[in-house]
Protein backbone atom coordinates (compact mmCIF):
# COMPACT_ATOMS: atom_id res chain seq x y z
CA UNK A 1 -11.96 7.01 3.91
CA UNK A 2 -8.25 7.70 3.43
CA UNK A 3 -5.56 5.33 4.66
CA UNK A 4 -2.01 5.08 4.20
CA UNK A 5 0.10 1.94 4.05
CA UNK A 6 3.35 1.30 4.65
CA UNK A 7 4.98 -1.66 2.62
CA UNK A 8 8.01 -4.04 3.74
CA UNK A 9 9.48 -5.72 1.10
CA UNK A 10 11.25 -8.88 0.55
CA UNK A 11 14.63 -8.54 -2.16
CA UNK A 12 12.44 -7.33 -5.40
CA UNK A 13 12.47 -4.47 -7.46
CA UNK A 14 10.69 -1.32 -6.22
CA UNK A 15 9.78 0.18 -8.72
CA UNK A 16 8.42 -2.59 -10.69
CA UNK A 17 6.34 -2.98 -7.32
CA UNK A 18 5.23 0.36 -7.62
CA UNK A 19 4.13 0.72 -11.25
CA UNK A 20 1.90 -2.31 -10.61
CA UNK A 21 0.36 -0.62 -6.99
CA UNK A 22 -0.59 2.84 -9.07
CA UNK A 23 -2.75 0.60 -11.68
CA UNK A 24 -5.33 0.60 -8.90
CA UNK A 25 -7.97 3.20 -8.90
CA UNK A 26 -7.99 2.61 -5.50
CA UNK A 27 -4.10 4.32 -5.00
CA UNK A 28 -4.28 8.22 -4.82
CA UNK A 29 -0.43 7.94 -4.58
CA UNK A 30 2.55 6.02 -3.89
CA UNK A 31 6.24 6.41 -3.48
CA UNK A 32 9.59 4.59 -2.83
CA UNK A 33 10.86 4.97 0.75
CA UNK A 34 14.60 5.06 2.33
CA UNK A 35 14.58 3.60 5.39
CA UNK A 36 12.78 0.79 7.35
CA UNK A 37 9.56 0.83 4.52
CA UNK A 38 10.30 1.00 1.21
CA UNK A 39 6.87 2.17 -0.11
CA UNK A 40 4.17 4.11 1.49
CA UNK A 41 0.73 4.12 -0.93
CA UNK A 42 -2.22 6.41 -0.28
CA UNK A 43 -5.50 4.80 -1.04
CA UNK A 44 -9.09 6.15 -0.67
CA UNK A 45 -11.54 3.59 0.33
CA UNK A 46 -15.58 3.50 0.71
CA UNK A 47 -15.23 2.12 4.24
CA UNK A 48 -13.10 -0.10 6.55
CA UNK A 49 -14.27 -3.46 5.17
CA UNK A 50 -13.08 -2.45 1.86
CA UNK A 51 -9.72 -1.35 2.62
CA UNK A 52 -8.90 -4.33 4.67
CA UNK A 53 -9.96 -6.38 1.48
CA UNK A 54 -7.90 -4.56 -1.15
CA UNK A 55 -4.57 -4.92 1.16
CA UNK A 56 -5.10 -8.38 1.79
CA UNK A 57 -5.88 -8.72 -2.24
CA UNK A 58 -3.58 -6.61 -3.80
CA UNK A 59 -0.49 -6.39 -1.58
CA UNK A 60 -0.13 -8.87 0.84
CA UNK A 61 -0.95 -11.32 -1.26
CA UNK A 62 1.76 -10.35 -3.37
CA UNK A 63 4.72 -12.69 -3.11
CA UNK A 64 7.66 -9.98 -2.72
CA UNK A 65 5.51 -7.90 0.50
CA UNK A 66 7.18 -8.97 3.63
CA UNK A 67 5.00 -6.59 5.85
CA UNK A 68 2.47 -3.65 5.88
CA UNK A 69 1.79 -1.21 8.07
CA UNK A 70 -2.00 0.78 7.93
CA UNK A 71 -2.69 4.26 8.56
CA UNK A 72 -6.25 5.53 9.14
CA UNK A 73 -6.83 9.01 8.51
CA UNK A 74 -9.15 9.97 11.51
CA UNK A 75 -9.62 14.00 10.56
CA UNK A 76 -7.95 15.90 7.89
């Protein structure tokens, strides 16, 4: 399954952010935003249970994300 999530964060640096999100095999892509989000990641999943457990693990978790925002892909 593919999902996109939008990513709030806290004063840190983005890019740093960013470099570490794209180590996952998990991220398909991922870019800096202007605006409200400031990064939006594309991930491809096995199933719901698994994405909820990689956001929680990987970037909520992390101590600079003040919110996310997830984006099911229901038909491409």
């Amino acid at each position: 399954m593919k999902a996109f999530v939008l990513i709030s964060l806290k004063e840190c640096d983005e890019k740093n952010f960013l470099e570490e999100l794209r180590k996952h095999s998990e991220v398909k892509h991922a870019y800096v935003l202007f605006g409200e989000w400031d990064i939006i990641a594309e991930l491809e999943m096995t199933n719901a249970e698994d994405l909820g457990t990689f956001i929680m693990d990987n970037i909520r978790s992390k101590e600079c994300v003040k919110l996310t925002s997830s984006l099911v892909v229901a038909s491409q």
